[in-house]
PDB file of N, CA and C in Angstrom:
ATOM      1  N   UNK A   1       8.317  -7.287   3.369  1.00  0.00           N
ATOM      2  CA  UNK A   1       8.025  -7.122   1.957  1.00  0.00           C
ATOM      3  C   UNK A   1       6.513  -7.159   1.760  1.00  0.00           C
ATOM      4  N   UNK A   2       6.134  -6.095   1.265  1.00  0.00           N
ATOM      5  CA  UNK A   2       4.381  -6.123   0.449  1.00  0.00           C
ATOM      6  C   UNK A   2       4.303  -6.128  -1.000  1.00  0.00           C
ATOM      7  N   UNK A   3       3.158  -6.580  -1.608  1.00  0.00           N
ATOM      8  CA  UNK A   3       2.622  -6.473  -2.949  1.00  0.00           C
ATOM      9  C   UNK A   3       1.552  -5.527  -2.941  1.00  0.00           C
ATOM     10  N   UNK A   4       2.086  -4.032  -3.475  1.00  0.00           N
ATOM     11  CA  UNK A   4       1.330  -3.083  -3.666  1.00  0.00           C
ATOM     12  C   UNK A   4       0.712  -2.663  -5.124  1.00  0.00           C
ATOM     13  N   UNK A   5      -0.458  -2.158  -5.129  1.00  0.00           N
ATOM     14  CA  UNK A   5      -0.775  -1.846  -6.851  1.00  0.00           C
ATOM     15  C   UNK A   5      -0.581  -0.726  -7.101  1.00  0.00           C
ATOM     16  N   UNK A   6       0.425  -0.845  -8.105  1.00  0.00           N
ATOM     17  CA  UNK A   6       0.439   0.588  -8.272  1.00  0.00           C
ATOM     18  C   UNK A   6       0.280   0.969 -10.153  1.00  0.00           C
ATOM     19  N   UNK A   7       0.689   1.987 -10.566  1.00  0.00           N
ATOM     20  CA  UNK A   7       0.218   2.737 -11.559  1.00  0.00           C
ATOM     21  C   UNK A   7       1.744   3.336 -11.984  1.00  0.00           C
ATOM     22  N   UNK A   8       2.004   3.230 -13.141  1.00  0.00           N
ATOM     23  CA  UNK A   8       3.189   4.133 -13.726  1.00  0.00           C
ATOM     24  C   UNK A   8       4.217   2.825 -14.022  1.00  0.00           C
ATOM     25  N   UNK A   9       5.844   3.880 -14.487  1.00  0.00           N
ATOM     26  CA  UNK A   9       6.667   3.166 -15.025  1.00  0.00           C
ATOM     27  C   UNK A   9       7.678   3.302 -14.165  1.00  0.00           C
ATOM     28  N   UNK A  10       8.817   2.657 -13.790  1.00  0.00           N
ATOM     29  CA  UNK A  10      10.095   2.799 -12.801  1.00  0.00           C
ATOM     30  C   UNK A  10      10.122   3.597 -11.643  1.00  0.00           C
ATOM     31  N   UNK A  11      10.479   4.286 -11.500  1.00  0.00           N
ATOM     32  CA  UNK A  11      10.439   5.298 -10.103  1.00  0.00           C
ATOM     33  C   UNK A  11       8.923   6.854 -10.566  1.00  0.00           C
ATOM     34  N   UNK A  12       8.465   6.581 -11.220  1.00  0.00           N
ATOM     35  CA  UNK A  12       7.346   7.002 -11.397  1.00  0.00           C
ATOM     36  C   UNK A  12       6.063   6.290 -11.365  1.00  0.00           C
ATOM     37  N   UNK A  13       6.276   5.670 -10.123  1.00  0.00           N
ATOM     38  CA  UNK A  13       4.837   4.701 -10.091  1.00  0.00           C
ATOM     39  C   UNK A  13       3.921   5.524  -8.610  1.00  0.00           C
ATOM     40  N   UNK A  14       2.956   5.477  -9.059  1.00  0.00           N
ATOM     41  CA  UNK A  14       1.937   5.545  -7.977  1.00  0.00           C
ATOM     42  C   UNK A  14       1.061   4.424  -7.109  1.00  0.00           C
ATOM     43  N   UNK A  15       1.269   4.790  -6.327  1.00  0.00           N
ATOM     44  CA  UNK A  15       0.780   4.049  -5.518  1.00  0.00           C
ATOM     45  C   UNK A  15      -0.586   3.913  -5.023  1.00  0.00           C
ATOM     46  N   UNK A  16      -1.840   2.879  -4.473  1.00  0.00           N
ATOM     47  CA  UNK A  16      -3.547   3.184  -4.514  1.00  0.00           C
ATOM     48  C   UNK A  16      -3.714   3.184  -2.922  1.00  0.00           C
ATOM     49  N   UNK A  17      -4.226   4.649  -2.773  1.00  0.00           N
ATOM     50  CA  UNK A  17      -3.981   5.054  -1.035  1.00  0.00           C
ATOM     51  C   UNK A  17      -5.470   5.108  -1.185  1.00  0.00           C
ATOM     52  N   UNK A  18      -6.075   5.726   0.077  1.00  0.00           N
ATOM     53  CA  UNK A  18      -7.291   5.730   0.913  1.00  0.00           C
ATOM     54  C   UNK A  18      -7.047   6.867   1.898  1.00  0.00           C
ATOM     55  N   UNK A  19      -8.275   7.587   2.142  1.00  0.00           N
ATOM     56  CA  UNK A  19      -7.898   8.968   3.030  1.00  0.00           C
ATOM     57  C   UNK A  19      -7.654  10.447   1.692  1.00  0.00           C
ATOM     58  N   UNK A  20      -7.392  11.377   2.370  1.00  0.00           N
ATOM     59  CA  UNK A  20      -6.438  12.450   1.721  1.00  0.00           C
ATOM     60  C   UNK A  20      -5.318  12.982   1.673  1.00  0.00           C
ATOM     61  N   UNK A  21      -5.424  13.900   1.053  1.00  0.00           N
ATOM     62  CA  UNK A  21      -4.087  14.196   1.133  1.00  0.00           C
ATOM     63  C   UNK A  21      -3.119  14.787   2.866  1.00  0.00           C
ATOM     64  N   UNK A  22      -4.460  14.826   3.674  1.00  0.00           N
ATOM     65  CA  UNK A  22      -3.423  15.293   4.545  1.00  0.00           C
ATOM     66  C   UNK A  22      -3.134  14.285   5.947  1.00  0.00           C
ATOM     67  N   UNK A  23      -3.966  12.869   5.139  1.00  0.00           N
ATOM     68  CA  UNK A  23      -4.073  11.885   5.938  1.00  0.00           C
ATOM     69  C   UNK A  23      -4.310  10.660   5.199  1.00  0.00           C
ATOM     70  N   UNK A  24      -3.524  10.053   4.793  1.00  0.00           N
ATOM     71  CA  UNK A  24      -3.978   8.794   3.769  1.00  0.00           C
ATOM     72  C   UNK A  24      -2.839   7.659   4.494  1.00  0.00           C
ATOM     73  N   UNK A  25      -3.553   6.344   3.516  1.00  0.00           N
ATOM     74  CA  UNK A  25      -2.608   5.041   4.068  1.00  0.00           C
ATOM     75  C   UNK A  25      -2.826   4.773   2.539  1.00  0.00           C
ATOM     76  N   UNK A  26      -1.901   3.405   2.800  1.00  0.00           N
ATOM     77  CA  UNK A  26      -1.227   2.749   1.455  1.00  0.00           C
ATOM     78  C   UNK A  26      -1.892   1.596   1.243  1.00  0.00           C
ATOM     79  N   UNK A  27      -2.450   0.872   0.406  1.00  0.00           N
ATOM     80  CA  UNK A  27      -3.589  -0.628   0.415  1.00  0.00           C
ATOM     81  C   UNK A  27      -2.053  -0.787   0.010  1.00  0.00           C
ATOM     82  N   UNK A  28      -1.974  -2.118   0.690  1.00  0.00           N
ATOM     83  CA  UNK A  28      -0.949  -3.203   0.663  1.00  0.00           C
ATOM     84  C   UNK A  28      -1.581  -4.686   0.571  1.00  0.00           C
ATOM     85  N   UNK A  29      -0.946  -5.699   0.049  1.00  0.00           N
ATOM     86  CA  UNK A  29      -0.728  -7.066   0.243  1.00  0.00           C
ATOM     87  C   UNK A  29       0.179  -7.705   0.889  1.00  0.00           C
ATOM     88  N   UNK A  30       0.191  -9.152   1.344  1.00  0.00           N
ATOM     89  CA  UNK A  30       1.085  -9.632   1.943  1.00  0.00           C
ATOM     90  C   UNK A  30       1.832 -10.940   1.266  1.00  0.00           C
ATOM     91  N   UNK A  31       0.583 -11.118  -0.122  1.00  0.00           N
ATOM     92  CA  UNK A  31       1.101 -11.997  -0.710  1.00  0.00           C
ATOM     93  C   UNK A  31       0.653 -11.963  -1.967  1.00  0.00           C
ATOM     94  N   UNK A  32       1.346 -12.420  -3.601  1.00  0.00           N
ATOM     95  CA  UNK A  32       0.735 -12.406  -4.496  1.00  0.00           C
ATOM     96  C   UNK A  32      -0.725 -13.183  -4.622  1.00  0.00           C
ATOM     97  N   UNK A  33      -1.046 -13.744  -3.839  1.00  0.00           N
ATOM     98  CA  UNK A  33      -2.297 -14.564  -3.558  1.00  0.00           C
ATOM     99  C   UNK A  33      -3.203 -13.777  -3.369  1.00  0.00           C
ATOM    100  N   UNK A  34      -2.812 -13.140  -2.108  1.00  0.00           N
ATOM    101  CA  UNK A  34      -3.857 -12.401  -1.820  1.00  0.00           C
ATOM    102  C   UNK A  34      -3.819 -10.676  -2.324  1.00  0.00           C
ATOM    103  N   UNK A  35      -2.948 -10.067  -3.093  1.00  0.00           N
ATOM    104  CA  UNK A  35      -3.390  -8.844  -4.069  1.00  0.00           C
ATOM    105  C   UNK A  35      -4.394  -9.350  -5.079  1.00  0.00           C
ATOM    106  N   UNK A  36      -4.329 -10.911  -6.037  1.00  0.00           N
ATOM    107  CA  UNK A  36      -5.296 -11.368  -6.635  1.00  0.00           C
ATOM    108  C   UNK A  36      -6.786 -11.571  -5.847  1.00  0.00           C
ATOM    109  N   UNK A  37      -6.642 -11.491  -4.662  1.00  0.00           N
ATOM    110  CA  UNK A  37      -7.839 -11.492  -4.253  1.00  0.00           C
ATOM    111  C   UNK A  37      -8.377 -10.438  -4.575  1.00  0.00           C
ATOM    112  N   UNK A  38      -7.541  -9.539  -3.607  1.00  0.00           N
ATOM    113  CA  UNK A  38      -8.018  -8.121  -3.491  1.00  0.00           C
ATOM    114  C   UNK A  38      -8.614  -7.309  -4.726  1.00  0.00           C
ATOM    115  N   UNK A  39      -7.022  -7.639  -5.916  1.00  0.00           N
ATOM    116  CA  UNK A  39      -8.037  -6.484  -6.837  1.00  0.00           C
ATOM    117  C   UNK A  39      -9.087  -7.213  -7.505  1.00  0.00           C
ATOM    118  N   UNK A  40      -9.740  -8.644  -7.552  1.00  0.00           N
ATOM    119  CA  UNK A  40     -10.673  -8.720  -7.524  1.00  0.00           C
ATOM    120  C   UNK A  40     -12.108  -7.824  -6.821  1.00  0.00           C
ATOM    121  N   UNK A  41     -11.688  -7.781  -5.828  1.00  0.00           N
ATOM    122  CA  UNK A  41     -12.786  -7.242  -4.252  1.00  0.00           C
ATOM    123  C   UNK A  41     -12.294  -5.652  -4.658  1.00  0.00           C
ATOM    124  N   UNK A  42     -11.747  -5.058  -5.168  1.00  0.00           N
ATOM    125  CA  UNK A  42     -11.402  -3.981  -5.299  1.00  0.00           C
ATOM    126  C   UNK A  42     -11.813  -3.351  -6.692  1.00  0.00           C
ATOM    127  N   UNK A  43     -12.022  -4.352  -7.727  1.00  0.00           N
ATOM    128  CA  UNK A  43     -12.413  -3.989  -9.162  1.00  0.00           C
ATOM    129  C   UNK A  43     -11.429  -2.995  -9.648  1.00  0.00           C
ATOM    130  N   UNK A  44     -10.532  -3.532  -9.517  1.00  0.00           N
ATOM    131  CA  UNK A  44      -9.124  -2.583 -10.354  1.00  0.00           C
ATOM    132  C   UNK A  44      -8.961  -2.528 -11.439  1.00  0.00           C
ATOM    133  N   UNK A  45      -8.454  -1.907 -12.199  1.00  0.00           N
ATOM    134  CA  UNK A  45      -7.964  -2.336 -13.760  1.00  0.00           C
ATOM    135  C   UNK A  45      -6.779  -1.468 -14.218  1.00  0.00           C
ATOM    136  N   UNK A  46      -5.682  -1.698 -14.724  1.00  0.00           N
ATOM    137  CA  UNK A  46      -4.855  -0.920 -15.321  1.00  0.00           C
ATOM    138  C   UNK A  46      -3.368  -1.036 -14.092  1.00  0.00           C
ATOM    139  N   UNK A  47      -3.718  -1.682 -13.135  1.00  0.00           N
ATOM    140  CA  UNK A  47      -2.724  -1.719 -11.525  1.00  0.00           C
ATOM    141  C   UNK A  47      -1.785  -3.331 -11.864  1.00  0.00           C
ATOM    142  N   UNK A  48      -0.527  -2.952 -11.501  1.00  0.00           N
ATOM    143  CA  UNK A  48       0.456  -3.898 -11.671  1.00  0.00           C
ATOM    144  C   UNK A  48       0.944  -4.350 -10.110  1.00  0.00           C
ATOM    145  N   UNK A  49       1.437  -5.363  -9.797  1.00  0.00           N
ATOM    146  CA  UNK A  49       1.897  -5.565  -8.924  1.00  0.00           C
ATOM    147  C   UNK A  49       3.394  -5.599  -8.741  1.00  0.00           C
ATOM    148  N   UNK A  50       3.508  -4.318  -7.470  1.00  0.00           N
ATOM    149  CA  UNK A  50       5.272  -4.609  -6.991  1.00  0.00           C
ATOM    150  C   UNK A  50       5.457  -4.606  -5.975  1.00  0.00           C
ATOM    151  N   UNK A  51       6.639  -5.371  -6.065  1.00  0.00           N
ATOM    152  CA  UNK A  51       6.976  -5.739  -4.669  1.00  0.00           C
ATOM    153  C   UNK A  51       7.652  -4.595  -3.835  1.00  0.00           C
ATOM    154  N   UNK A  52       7.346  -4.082  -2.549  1.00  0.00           N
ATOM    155  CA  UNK A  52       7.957  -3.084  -1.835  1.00  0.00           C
ATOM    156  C   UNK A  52       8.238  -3.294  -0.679  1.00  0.00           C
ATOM    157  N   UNK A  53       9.480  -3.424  -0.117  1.00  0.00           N
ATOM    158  CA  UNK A  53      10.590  -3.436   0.798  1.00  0.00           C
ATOM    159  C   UNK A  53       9.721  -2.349   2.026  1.00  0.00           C
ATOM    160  N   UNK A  54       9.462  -3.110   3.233  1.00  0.00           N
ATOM    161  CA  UNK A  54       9.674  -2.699   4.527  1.00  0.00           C
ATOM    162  C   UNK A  54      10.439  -1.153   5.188  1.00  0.00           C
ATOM    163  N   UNK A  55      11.499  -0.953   3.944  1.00  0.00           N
ATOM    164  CA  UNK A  55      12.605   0.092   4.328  1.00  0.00           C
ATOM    165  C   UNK A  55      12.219   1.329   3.433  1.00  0.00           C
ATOM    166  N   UNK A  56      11.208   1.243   2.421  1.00  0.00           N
ATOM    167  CA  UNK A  56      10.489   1.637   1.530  1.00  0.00           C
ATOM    168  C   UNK A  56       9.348   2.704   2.893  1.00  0.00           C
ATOM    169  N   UNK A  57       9.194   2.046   3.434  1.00  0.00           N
ATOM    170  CA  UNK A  57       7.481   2.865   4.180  1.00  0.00           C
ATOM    171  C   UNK A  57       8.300   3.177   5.578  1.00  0.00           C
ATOM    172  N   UNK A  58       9.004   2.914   6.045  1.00  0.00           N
ATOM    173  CA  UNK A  58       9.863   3.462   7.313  1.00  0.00           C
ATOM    174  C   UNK A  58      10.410   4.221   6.488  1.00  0.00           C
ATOM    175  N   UNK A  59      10.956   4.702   5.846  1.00  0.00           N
ATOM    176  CA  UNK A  59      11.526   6.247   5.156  1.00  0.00           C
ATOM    177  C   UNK A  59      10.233   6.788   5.122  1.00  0.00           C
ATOM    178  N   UNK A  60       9.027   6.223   4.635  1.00  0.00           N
ATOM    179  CA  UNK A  60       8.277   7.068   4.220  1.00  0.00           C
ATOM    180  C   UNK A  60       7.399   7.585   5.735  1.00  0.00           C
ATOM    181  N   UNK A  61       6.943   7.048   6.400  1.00  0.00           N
ATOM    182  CA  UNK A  61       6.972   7.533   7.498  1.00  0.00           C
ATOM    183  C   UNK A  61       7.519   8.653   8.778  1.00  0.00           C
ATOM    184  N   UNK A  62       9.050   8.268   8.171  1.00  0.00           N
ATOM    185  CA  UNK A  62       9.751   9.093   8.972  1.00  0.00           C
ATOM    186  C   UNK A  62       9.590  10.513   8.326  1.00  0.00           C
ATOM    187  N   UNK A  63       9.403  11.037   7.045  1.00  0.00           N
ATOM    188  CA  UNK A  63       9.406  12.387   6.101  1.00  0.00           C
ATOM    189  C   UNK A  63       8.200  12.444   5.698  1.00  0.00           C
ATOM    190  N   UNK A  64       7.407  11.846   5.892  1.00  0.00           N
ATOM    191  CA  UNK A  64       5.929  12.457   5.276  1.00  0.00           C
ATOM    192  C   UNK A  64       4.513  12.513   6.339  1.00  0.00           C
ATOM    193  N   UNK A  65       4.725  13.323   6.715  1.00  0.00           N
ATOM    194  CA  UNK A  65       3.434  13.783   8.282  1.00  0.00           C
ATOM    195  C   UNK A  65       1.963  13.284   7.750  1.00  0.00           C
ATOM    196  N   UNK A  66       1.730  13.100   6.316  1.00  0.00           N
ATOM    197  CA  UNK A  66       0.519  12.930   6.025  1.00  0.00           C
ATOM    198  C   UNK A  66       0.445  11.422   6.078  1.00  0.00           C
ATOM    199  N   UNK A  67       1.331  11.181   6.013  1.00  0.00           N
ATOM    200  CA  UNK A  67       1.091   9.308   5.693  1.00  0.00           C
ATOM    201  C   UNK A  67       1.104   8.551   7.123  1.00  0.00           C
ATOM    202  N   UNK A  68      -0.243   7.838   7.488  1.00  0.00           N
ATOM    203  CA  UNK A  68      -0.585   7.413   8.314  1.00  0.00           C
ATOM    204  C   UNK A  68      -0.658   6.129   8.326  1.00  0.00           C
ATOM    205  N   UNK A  69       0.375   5.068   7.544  1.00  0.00           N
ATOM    206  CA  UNK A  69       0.374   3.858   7.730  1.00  0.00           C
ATOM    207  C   UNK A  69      -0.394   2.722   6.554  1.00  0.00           C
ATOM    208  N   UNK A  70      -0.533   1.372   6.455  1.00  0.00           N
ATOM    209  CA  UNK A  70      -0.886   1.268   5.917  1.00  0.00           C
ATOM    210  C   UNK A  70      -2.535  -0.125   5.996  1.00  0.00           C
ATOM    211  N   UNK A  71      -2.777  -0.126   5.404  1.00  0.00           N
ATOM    212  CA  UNK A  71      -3.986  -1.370   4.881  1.00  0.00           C
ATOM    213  C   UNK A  71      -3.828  -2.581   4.626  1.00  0.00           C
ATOM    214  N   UNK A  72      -3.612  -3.492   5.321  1.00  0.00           N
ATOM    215  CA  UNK A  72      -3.236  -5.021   4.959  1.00  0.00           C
ATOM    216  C   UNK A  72      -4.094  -5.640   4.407  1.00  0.00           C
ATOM    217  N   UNK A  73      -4.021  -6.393   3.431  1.00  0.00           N
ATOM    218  CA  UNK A  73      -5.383  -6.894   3.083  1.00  0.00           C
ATOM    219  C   UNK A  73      -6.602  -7.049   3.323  1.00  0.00           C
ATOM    220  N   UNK A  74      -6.921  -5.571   2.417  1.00  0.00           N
ATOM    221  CA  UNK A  74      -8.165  -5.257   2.547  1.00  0.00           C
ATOM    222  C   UNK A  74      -8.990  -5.964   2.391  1.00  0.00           C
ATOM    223  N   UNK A  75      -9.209  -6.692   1.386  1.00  0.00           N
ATOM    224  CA  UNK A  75     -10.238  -7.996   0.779  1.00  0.00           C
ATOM    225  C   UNK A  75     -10.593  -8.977   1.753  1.00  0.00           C
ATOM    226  N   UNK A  76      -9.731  -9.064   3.028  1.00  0.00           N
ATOM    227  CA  UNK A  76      -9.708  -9.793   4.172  1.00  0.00           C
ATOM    228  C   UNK A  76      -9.318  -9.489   5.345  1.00  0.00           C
ATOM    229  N   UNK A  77      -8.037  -9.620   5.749  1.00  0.00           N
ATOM    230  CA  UNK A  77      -7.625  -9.041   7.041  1.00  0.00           C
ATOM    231  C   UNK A  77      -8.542  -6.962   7.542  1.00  0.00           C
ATOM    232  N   UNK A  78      -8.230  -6.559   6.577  1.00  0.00           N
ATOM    233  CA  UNK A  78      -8.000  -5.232   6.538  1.00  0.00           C
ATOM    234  C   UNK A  78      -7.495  -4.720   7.888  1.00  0.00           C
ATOM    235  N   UNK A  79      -6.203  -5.275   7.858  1.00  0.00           N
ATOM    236  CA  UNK A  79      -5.564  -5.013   9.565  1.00  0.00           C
ATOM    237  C   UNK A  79      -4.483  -3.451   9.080  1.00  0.00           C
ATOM    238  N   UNK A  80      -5.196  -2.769   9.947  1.00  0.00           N
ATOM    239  CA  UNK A  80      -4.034  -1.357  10.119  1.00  0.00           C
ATOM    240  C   UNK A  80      -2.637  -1.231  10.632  1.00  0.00           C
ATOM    241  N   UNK A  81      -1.656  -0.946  10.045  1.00  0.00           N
ATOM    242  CA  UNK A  81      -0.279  -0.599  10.203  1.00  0.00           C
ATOM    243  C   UNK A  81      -0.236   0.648  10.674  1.00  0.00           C
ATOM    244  N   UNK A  82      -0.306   0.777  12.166  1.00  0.00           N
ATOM    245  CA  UNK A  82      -0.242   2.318  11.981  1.00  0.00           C
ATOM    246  C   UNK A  82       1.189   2.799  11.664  1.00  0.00           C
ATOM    247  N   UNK A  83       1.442   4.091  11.753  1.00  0.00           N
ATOM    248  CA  UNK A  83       2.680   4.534  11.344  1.00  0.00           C
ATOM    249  C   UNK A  83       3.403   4.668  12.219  1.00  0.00           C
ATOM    250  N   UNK A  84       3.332   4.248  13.457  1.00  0.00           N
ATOM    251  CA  UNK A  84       4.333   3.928  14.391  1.00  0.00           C
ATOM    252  C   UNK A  84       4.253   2.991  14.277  1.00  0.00           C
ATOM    253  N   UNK A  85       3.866   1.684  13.830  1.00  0.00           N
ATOM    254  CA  UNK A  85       4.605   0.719  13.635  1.00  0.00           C
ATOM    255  C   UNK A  85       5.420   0.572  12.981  1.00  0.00           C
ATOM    256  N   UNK A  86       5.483   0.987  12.521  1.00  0.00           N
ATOM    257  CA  UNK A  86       6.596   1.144  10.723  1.00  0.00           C
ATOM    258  C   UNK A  86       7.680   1.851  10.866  1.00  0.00           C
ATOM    259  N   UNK A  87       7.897   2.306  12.047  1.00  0.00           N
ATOM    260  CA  UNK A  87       9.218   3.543  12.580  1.00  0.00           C
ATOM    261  C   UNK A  87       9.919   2.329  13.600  1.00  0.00           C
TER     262      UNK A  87
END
């Protein structure tokens, strides 16, 4: 489970990636603690926090060639998930 920031309402939320479009990752958290860090260190505004399921980014991995994993707390760790880990 991660705490990601994202943007929008119900299954129309966006998510705050890094990279482009034909190569991006996902900024993730690992804990509500530390997304408060982050979007501090990040200067966010308008980003909500939700919680997203493990089974969430292994689908997404497996169907989307551009998505290369994700960003663990950036504000600190900033440890890479690559996308074979996540498969």
């Amino acid at each position: 489970m991660y705490i990601c920031p994202t943007l929008g309402e119900d299954h129309e939320k966006d998510f705050l990636v890094t990279g482009n479009l034909d190569d991006f990752r996902i900024i993730v958290f690992s804990s509500l603690e530390d997304y408060e860090k982050g979007f501090e260190y990040l200067k966010l505004t308008d980003y909500q926090p939700t919680e997203v399921s493990d089974e969430l980014f292994h689908e997404l991995a497996l169907k989307d060639d551009s998505f290369s994993g994700l960003i663990l707390n950036i504000h600190s760790d900033k440890k890479i998930i690559s996308k074979e880990e996540l498969l």
